[in-house]
C-alpha atoms as a PDB file:
ATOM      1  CA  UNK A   1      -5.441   2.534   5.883  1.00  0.00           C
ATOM      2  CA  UNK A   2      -2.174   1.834   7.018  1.00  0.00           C
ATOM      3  CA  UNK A   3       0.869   0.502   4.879  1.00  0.00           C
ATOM      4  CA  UNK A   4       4.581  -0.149   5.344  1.00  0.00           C
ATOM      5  CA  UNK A   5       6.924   0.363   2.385  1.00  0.00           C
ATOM      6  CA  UNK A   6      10.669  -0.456   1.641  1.00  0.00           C
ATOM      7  CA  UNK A   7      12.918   0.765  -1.248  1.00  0.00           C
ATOM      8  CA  UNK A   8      14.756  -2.081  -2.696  1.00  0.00           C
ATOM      9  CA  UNK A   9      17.247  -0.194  -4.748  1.00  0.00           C
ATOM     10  CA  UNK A  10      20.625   0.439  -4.032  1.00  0.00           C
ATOM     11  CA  UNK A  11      19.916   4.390  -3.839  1.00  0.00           C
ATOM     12  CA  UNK A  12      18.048   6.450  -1.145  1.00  0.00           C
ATOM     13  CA  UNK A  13      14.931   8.088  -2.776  1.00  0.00           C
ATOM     14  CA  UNK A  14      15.192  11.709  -2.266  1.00  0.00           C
ATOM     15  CA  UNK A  15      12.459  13.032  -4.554  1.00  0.00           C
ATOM     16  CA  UNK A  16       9.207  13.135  -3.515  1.00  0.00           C
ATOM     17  CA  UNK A  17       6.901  10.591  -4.539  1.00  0.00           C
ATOM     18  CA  UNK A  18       3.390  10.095  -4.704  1.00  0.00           C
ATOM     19  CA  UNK A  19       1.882   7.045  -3.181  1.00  0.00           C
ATOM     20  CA  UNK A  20      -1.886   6.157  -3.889  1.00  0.00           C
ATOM     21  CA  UNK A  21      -4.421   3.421  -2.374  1.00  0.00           C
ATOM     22  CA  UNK A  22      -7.083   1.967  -4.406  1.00  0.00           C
ATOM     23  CA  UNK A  23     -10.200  -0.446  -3.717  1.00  0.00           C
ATOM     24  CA  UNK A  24      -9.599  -2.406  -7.000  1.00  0.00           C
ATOM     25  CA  UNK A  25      -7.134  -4.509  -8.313  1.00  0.00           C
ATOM     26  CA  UNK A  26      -6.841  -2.028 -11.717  1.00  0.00           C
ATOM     27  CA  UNK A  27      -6.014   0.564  -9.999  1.00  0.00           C
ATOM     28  CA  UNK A  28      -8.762   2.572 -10.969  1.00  0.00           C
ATOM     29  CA  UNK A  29     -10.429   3.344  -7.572  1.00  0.00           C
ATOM     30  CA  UNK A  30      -8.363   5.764  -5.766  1.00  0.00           C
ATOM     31  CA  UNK A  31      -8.999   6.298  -2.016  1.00  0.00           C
ATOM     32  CA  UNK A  32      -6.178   8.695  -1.625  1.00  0.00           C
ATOM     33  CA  UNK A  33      -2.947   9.693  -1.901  1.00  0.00           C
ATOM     34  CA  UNK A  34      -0.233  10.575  -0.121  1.00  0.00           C
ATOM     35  CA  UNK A  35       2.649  12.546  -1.413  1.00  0.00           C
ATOM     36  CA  UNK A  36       5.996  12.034   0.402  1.00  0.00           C
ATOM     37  CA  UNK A  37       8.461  14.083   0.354  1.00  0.00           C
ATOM     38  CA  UNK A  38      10.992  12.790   3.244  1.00  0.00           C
ATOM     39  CA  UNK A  39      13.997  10.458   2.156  1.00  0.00           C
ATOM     40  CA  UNK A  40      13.384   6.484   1.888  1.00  0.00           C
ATOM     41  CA  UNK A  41      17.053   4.692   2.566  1.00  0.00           C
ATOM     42  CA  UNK A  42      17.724   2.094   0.038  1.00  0.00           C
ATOM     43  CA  UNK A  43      18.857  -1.489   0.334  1.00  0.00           C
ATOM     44  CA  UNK A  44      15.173  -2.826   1.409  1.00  0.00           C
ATOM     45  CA  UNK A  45      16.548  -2.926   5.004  1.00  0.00           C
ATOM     46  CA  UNK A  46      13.140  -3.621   8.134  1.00  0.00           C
ATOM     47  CA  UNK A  47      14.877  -0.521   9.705  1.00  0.00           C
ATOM     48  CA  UNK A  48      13.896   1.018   6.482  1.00  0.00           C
ATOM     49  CA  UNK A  49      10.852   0.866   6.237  1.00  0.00           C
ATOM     50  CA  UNK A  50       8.710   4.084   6.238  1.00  0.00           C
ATOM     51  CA  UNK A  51       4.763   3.979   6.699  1.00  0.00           C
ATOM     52  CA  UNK A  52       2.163   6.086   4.856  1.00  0.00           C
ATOM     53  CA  UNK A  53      -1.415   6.235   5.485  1.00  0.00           C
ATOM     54  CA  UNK A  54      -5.049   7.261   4.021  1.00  0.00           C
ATOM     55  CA  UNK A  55      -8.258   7.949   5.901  1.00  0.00           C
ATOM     56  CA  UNK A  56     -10.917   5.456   4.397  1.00  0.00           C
ATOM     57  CA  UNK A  57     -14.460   5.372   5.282  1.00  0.00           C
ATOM     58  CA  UNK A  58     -16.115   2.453   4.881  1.00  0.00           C
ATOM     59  CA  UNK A  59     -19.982   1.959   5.678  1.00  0.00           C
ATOM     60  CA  UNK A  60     -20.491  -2.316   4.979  1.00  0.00           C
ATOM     61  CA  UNK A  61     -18.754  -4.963   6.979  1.00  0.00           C
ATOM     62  CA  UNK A  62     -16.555  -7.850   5.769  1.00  0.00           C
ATOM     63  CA  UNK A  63     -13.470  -8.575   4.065  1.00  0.00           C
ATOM     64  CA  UNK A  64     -12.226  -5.464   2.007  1.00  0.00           C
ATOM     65  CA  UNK A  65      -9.180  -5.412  -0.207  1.00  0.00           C
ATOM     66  CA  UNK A  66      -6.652  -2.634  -1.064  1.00  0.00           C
ATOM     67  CA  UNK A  67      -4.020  -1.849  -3.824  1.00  0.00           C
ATOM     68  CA  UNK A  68      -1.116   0.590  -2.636  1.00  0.00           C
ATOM     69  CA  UNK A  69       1.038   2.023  -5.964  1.00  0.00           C
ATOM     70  CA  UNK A  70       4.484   4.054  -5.037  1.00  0.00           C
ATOM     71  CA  UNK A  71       5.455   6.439  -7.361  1.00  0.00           C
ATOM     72  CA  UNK A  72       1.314   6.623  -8.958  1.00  0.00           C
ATOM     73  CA  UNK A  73       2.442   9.407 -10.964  1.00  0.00           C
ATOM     74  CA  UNK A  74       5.114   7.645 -12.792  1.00  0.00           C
ATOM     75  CA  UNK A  75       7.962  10.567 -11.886  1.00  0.00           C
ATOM     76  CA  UNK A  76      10.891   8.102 -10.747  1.00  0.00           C
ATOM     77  CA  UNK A  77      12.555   6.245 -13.512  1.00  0.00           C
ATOM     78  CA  UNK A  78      13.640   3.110 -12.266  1.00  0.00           C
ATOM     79  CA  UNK A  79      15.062  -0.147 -14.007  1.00  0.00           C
ATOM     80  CA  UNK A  80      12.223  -2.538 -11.632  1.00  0.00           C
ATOM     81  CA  UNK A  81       8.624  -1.382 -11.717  1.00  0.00           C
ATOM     82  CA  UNK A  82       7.057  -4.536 -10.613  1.00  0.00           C
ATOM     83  CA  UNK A  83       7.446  -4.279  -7.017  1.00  0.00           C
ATOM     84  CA  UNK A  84       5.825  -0.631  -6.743  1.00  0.00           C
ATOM     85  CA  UNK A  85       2.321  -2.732  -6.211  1.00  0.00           C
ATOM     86  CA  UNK A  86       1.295  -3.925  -2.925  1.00  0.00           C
ATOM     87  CA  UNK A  87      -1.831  -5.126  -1.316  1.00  0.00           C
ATOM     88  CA  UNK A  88      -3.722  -5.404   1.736  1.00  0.00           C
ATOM     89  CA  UNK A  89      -7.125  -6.177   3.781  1.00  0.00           C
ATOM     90  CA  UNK A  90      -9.268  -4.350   6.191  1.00  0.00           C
ATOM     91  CA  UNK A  91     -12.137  -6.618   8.015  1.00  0.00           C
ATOM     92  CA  UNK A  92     -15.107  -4.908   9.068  1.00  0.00           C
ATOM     93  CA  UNK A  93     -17.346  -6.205  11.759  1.00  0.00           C
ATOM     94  CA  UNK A  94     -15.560  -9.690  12.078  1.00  0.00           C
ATOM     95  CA  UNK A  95     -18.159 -11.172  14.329  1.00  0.00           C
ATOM     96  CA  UNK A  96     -20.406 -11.169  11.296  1.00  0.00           C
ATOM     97  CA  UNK A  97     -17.505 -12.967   8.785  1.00  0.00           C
ATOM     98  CA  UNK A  98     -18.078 -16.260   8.585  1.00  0.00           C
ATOM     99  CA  UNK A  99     -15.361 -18.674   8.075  1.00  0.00           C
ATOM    100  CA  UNK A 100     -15.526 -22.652   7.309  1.00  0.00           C
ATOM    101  CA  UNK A 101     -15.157 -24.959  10.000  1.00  0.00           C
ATOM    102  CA  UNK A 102     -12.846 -28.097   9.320  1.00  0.00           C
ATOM    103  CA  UNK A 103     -13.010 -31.231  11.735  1.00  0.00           C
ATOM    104  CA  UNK A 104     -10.988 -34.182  11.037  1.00  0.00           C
END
């Protein structure tokens, strides 16, 4: 797994920070983490943006969804918390995922 991530404070993050993947929307599934400990610029500039990555081995095709947390261990006081959630999708097989077909 593969994500891209942005600080959108005004600050560069110099502390290292944990980031963590999950299968499930809770957060309660953890497929790894990854603890980073190189600076993230602030400002939520594209030329900002730093990617981190897990190894996740999946065995059943189709459409799989995944929760990435920055800062999963809570060490970073910050005044927005919201954003520290992301998601994404990994398709497996995709000859085998059906999707509806719409004629007019």
């Amino acid at each position: 797994l593969e994500k891209s991530i942005l600080n959108t404070g005004n600050l560069d993050q110099m502390t290292p920070v944990n980031i963590s993947f999950y299968a499930d929307s809770g957060l309660t599934q953890l497929i790894g983490t990854v603890s980073w400990e190189t600076l993230i610029r602030g400002c939520g500039l594209p030329n900002f943006e730093t990617t981190v990555s897990v190894p996740w081995e999946l065995t059943t095709s189709g459409v799989h969804r995944f929760w990435v947390k920055v800062d999963s261990a809570g060490t970073i006081s910050e005044s927005n918390e919201n954003d520290n959630v992301s998601q994404g999708v990994v398709i497996i097989d995709p000859y085998n995922v059906y999707a509806p077909l719409l004629q007019r």
